[in-house]
PDB file of N, CA and C in Angstrom:
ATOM      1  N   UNK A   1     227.155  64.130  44.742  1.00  0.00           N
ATOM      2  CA  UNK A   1     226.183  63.438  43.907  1.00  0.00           C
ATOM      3  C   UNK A   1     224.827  63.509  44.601  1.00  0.00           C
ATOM      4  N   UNK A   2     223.736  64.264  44.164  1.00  0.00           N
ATOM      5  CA  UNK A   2     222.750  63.981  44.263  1.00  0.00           C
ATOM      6  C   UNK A   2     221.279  63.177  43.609  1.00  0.00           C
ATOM      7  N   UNK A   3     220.747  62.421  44.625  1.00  0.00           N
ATOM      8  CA  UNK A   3     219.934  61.607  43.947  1.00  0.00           C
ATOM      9  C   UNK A   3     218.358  62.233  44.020  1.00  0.00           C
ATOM     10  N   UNK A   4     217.770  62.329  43.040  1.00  0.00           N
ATOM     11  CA  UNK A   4     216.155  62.771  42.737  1.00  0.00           C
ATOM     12  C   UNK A   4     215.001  61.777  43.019  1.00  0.00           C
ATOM     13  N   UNK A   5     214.057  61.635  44.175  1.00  0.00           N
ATOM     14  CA  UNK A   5     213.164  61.442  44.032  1.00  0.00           C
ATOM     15  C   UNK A   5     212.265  61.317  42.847  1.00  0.00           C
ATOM     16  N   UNK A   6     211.908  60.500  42.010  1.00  0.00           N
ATOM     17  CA  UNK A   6     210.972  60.336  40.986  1.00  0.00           C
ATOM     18  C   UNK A   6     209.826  58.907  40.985  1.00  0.00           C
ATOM     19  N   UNK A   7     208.349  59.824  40.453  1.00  0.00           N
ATOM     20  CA  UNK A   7     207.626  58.495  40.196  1.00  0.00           C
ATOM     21  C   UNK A   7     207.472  58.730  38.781  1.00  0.00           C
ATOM     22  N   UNK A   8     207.318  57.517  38.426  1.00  0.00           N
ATOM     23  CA  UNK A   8     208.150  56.789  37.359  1.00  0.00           C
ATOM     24  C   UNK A   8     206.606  56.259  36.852  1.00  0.00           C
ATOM     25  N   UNK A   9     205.790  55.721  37.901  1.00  0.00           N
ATOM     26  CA  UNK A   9     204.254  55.291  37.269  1.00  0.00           C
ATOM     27  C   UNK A   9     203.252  55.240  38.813  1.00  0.00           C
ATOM     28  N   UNK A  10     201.828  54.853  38.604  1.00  0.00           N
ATOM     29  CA  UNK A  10     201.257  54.526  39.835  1.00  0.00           C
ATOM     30  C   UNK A  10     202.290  53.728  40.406  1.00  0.00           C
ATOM     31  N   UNK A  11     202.215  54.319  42.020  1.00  0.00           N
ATOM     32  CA  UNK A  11     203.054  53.326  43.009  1.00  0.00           C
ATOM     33  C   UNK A  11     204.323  52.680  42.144  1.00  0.00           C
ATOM     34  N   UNK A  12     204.705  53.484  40.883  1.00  0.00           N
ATOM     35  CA  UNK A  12     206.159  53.062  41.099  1.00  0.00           C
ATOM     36  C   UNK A  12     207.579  54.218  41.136  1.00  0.00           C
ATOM     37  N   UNK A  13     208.489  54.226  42.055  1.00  0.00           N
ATOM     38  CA  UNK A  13     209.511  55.134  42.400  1.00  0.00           C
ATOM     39  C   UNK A  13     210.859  55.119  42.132  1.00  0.00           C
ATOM     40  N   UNK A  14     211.739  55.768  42.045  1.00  0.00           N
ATOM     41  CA  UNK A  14     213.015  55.612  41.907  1.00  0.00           C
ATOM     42  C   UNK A  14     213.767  56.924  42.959  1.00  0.00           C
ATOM     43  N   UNK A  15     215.032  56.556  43.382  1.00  0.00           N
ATOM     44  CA  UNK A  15     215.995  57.464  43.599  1.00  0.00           C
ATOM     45  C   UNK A  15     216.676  57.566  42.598  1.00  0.00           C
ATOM     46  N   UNK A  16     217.132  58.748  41.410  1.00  0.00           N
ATOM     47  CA  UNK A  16     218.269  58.312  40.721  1.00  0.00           C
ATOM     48  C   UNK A  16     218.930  59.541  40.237  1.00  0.00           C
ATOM     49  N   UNK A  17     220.191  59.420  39.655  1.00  0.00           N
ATOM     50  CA  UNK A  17     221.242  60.333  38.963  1.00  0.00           C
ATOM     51  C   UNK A  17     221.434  60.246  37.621  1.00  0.00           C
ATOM     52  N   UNK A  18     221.262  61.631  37.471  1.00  0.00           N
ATOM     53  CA  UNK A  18     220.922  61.980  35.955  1.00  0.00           C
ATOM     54  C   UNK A  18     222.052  63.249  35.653  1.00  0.00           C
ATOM     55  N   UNK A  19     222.967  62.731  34.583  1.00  0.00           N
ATOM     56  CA  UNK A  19     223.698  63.291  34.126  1.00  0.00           C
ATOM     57  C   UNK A  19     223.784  63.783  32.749  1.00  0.00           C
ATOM     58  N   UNK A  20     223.276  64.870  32.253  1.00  0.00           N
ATOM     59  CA  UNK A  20     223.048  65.409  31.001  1.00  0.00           C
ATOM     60  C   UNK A  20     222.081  64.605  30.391  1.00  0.00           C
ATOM     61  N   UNK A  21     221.103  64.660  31.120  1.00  0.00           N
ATOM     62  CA  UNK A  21     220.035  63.980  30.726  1.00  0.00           C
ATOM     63  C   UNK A  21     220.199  62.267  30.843  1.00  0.00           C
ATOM     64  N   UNK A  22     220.955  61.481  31.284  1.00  0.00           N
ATOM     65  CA  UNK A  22     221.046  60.536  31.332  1.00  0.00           C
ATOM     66  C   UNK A  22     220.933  59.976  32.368  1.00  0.00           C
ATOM     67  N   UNK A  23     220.309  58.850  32.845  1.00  0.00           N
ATOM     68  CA  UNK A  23     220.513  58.460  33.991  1.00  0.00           C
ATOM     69  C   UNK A  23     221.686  57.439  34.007  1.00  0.00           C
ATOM     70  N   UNK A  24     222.483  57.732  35.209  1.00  0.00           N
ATOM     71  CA  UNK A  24     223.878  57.034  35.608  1.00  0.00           C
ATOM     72  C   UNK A  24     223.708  56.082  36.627  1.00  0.00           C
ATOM     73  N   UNK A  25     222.656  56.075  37.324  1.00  0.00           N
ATOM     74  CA  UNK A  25     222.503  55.458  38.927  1.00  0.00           C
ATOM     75  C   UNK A  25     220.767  55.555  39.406  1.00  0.00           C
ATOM     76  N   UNK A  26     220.180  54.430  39.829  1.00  0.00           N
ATOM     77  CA  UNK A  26     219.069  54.279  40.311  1.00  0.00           C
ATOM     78  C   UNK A  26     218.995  53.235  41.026  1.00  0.00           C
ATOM     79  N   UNK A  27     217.803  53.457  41.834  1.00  0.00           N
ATOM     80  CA  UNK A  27     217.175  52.210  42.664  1.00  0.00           C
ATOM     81  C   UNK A  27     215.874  52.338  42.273  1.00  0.00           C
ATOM     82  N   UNK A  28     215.063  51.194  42.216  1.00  0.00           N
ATOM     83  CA  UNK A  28     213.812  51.415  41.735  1.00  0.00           C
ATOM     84  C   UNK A  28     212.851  50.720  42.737  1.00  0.00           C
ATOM     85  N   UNK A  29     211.886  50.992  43.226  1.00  0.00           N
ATOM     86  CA  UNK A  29     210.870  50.081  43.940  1.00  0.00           C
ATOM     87  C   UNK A  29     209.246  49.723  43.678  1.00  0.00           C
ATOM     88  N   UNK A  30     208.274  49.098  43.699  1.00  0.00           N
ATOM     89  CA  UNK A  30     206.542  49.493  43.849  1.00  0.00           C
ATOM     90  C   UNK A  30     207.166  49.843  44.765  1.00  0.00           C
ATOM     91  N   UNK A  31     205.613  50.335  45.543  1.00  0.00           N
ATOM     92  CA  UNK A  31     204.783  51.444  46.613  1.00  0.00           C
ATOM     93  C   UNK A  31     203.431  50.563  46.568  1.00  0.00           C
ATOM     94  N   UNK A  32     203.587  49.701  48.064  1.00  0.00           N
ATOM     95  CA  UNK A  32     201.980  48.620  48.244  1.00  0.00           C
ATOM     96  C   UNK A  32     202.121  48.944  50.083  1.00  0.00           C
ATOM     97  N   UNK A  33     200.792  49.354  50.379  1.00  0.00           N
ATOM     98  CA  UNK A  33     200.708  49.150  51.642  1.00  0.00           C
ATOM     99  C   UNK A  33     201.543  49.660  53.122  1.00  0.00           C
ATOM    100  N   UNK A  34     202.259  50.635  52.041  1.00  0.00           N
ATOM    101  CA  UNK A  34     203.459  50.829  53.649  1.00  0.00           C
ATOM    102  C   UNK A  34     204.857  50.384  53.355  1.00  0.00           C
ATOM    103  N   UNK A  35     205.295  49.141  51.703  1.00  0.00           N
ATOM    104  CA  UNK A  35     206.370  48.514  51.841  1.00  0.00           C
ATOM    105  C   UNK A  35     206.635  48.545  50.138  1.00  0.00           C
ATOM    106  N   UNK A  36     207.663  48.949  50.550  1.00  0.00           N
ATOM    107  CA  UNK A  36     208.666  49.291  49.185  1.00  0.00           C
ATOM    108  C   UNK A  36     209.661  48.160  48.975  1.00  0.00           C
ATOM    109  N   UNK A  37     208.950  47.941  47.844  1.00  0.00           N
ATOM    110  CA  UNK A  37     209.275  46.264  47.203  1.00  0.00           C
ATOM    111  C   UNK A  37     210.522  46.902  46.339  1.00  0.00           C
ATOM    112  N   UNK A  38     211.371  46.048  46.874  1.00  0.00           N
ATOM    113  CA  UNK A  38     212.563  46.901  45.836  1.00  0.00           C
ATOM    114  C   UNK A  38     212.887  46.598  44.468  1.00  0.00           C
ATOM    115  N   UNK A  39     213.048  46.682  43.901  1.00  0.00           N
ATOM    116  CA  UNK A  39     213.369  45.826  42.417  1.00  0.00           C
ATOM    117  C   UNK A  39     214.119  46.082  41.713  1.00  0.00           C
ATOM    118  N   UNK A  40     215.256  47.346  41.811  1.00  0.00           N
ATOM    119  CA  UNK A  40     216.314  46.984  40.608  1.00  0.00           C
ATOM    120  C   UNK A  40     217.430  48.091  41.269  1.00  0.00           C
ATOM    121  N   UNK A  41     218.652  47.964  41.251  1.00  0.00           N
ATOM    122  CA  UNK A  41     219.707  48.875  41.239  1.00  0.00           C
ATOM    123  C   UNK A  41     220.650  49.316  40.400  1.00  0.00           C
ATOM    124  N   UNK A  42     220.680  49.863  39.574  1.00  0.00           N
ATOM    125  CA  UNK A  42     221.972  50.186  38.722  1.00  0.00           C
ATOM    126  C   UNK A  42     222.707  51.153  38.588  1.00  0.00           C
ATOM    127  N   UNK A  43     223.987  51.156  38.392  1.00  0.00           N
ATOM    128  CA  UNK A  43     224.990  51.735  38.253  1.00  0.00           C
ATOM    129  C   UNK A  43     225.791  51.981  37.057  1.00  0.00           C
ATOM    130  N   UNK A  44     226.044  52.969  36.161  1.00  0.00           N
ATOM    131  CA  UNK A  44     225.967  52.458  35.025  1.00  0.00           C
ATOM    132  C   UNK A  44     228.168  52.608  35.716  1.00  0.00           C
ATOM    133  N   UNK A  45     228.780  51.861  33.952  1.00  0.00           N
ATOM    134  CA  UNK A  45     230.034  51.257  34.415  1.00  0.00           C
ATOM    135  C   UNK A  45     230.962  52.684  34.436  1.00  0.00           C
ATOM    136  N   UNK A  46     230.407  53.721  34.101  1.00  0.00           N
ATOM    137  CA  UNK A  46     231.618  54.303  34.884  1.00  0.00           C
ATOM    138  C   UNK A  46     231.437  55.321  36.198  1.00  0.00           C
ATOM    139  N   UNK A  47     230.831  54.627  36.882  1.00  0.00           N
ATOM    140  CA  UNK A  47     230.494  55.136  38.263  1.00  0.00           C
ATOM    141  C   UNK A  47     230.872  53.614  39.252  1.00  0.00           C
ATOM    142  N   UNK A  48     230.971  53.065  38.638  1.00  0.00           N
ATOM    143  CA  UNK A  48     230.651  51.802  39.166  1.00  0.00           C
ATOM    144  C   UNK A  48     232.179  51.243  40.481  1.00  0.00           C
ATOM    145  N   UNK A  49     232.123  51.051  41.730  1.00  0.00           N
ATOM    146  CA  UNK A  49     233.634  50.628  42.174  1.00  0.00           C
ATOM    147  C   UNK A  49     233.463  52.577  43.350  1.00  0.00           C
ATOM    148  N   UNK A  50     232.359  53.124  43.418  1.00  0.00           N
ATOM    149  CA  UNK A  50     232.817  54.258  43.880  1.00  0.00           C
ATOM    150  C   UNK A  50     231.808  54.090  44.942  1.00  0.00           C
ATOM    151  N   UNK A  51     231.084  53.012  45.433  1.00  0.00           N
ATOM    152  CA  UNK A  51     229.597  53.089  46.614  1.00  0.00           C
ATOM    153  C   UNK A  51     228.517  53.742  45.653  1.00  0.00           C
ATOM    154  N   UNK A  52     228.315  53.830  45.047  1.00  0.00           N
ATOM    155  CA  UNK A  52     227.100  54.711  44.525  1.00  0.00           C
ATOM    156  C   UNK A  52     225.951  53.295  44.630  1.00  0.00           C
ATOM    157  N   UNK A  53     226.014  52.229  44.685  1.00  0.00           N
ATOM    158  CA  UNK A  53     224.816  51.424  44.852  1.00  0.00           C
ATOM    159  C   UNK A  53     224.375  51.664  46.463  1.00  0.00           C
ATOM    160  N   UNK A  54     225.509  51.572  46.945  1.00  0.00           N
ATOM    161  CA  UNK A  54     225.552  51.938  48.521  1.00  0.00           C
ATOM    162  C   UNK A  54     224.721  53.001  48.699  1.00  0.00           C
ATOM    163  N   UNK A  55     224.762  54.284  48.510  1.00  0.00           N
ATOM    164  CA  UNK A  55     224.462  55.240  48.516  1.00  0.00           C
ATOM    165  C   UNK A  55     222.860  55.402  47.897  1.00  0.00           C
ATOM    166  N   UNK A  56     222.708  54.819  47.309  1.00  0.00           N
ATOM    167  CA  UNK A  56     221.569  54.719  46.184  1.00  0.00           C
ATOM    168  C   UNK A  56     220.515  54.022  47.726  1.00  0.00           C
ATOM    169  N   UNK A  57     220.869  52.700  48.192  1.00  0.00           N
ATOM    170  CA  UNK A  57     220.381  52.128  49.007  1.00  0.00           C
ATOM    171  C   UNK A  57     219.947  53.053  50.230  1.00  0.00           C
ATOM    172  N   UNK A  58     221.133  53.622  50.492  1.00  0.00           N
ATOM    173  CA  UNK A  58     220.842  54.475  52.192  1.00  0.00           C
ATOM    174  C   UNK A  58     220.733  55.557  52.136  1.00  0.00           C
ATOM    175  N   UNK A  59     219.598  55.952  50.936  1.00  0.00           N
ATOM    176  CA  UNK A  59     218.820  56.919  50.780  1.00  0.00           C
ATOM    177  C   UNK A  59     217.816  56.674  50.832  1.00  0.00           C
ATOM    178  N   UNK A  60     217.293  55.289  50.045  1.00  0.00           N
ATOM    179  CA  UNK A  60     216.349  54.272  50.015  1.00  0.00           C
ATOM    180  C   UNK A  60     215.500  54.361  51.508  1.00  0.00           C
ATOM    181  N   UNK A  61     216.443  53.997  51.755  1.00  0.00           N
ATOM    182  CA  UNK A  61     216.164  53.246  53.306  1.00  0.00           C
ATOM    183  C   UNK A  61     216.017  54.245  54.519  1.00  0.00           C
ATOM    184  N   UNK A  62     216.910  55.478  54.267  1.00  0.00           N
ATOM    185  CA  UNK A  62     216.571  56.902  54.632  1.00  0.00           C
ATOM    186  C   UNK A  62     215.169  56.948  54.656  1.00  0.00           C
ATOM    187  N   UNK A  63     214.873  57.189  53.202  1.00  0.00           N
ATOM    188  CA  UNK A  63     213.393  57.254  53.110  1.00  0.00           C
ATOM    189  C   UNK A  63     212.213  57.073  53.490  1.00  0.00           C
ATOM    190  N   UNK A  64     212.432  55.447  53.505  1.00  0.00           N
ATOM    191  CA  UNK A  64     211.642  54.253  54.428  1.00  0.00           C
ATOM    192  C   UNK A  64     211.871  55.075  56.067  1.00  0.00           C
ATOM    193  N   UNK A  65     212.521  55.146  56.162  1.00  0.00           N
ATOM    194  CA  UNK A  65     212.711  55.567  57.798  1.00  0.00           C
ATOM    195  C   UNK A  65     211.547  56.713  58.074  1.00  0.00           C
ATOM    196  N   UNK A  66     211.683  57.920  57.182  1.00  0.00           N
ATOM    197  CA  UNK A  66     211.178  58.916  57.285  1.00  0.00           C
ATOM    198  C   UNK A  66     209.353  58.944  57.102  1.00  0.00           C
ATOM    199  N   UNK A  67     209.066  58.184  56.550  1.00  0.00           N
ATOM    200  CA  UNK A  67     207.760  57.366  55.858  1.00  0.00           C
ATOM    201  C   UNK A  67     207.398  56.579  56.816  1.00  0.00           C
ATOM    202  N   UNK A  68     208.522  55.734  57.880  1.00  0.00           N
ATOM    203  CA  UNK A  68     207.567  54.422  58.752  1.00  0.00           C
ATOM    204  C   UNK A  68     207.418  53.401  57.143  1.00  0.00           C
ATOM    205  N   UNK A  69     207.820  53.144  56.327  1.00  0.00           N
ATOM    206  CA  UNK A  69     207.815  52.029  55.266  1.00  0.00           C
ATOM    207  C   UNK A  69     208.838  50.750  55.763  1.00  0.00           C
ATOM    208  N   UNK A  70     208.378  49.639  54.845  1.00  0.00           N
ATOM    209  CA  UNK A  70     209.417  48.779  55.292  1.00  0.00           C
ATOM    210  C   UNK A  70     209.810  48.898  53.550  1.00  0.00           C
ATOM    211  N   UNK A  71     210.990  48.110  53.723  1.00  0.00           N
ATOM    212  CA  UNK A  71     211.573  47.556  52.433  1.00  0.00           C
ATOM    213  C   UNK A  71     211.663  45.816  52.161  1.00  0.00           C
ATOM    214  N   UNK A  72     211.087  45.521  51.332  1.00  0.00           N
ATOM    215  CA  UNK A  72     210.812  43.910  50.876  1.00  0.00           C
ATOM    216  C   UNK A  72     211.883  44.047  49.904  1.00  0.00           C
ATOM    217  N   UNK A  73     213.185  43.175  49.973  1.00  0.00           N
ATOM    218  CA  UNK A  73     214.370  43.215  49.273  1.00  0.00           C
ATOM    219  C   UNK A  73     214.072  42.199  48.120  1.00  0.00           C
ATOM    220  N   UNK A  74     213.900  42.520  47.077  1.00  0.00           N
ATOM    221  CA  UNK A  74     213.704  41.705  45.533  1.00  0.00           C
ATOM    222  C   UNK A  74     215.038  41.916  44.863  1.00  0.00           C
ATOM    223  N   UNK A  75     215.785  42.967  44.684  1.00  0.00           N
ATOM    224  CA  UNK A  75     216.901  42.371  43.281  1.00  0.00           C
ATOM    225  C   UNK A  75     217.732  42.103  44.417  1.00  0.00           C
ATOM    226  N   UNK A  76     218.894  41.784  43.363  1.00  0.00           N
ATOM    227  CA  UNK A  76     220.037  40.799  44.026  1.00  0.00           C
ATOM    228  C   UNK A  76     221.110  41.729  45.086  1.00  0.00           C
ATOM    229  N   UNK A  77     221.421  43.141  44.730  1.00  0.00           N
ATOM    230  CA  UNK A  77     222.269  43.494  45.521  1.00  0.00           C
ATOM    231  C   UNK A  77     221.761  43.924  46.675  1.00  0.00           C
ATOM    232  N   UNK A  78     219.990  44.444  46.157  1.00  0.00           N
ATOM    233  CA  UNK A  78     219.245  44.686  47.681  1.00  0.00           C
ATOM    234  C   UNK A  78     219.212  43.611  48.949  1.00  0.00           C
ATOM    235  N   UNK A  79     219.123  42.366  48.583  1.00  0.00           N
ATOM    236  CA  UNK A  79     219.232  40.855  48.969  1.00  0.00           C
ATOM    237  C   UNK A  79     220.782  41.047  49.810  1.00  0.00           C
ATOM    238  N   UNK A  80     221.593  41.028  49.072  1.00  0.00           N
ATOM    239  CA  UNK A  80     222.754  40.543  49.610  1.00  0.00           C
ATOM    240  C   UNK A  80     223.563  41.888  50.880  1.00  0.00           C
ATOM    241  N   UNK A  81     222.659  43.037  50.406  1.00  0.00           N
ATOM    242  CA  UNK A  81     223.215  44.331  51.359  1.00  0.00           C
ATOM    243  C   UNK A  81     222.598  43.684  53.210  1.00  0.00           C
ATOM    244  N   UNK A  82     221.040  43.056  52.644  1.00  0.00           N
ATOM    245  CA  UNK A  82     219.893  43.058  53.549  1.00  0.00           C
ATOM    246  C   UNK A  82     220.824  41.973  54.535  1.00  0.00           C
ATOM    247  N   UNK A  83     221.521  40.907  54.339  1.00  0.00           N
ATOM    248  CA  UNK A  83     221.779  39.805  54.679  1.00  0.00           C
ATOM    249  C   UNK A  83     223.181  40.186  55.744  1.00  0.00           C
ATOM    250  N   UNK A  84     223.045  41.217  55.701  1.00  0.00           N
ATOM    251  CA  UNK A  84     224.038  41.957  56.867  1.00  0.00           C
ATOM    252  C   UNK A  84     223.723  42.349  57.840  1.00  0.00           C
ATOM    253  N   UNK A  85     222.380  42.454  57.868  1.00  0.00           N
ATOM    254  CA  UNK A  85     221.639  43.124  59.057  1.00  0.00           C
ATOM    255  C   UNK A  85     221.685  44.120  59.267  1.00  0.00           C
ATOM    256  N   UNK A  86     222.622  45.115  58.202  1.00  0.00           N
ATOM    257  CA  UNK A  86     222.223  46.792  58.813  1.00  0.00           C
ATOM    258  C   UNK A  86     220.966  47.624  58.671  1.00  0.00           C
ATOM    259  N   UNK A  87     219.966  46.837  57.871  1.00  0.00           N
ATOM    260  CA  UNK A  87     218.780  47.355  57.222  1.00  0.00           C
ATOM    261  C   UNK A  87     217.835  46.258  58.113  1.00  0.00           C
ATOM    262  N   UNK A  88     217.792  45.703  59.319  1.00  0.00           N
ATOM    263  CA  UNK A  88     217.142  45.474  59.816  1.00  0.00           C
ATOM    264  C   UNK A  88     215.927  45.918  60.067  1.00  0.00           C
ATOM    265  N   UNK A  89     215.630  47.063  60.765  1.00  0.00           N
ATOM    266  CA  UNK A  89     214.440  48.463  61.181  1.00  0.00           C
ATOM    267  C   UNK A  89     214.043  48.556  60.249  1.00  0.00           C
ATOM    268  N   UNK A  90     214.101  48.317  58.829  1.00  0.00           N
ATOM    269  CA  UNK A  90     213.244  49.026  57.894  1.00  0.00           C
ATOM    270  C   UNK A  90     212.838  47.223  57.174  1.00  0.00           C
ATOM    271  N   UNK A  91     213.355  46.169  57.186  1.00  0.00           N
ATOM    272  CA  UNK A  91     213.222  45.069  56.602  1.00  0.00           C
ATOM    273  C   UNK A  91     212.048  44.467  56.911  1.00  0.00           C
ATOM    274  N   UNK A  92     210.806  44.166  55.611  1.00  0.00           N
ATOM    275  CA  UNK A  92     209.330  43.765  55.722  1.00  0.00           C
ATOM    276  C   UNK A  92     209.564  42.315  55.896  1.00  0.00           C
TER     277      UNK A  92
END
């Protein structure tokens, strides 16, 4: 599964998977200052139970790495991944 880099509008981005034209899987963020405000993850339901949010994330965060960005965790699964501490180094 590969995920595509896309901007979507000024300063706004996504990683996501697109299957016959559809998208199946994204993460979405702004772009302010250095820090990628995260704001939405989805999975659509039949991908769903396989890591693909996982994956969606630690590409994300890949990213951020590669950039020097931080990530400001806004939706809920970004929140609850963050609260583990493996996304420490990149957390604004």
């Amino acid at each position: 599964m590969e995920f595509k880099l896309v901007e979507r509008g000024t300063d706004y981005f996504a990683f996501e998977y697109k299957k016959d034209g559809e998208v199946l899987a994204e993460i979405t963020w702004n772009q302010r200052d250095g820090i990628m405000d995260m704001t939405h993850t989805f999975v659509s339901p039949q991908l769903r139970g396989q890591g693909v949010a996982k994956k969606l994330l630690e590409k994300a965060a890949e990213y951020a790495r590669e950039h020097n960005y931080k990530m400001n965790p806004i939706c809920s699964y970004v929140v609850a991944e963050f609260q583990k501490g493996e996304y420490d180094d990149v957390k604004a």
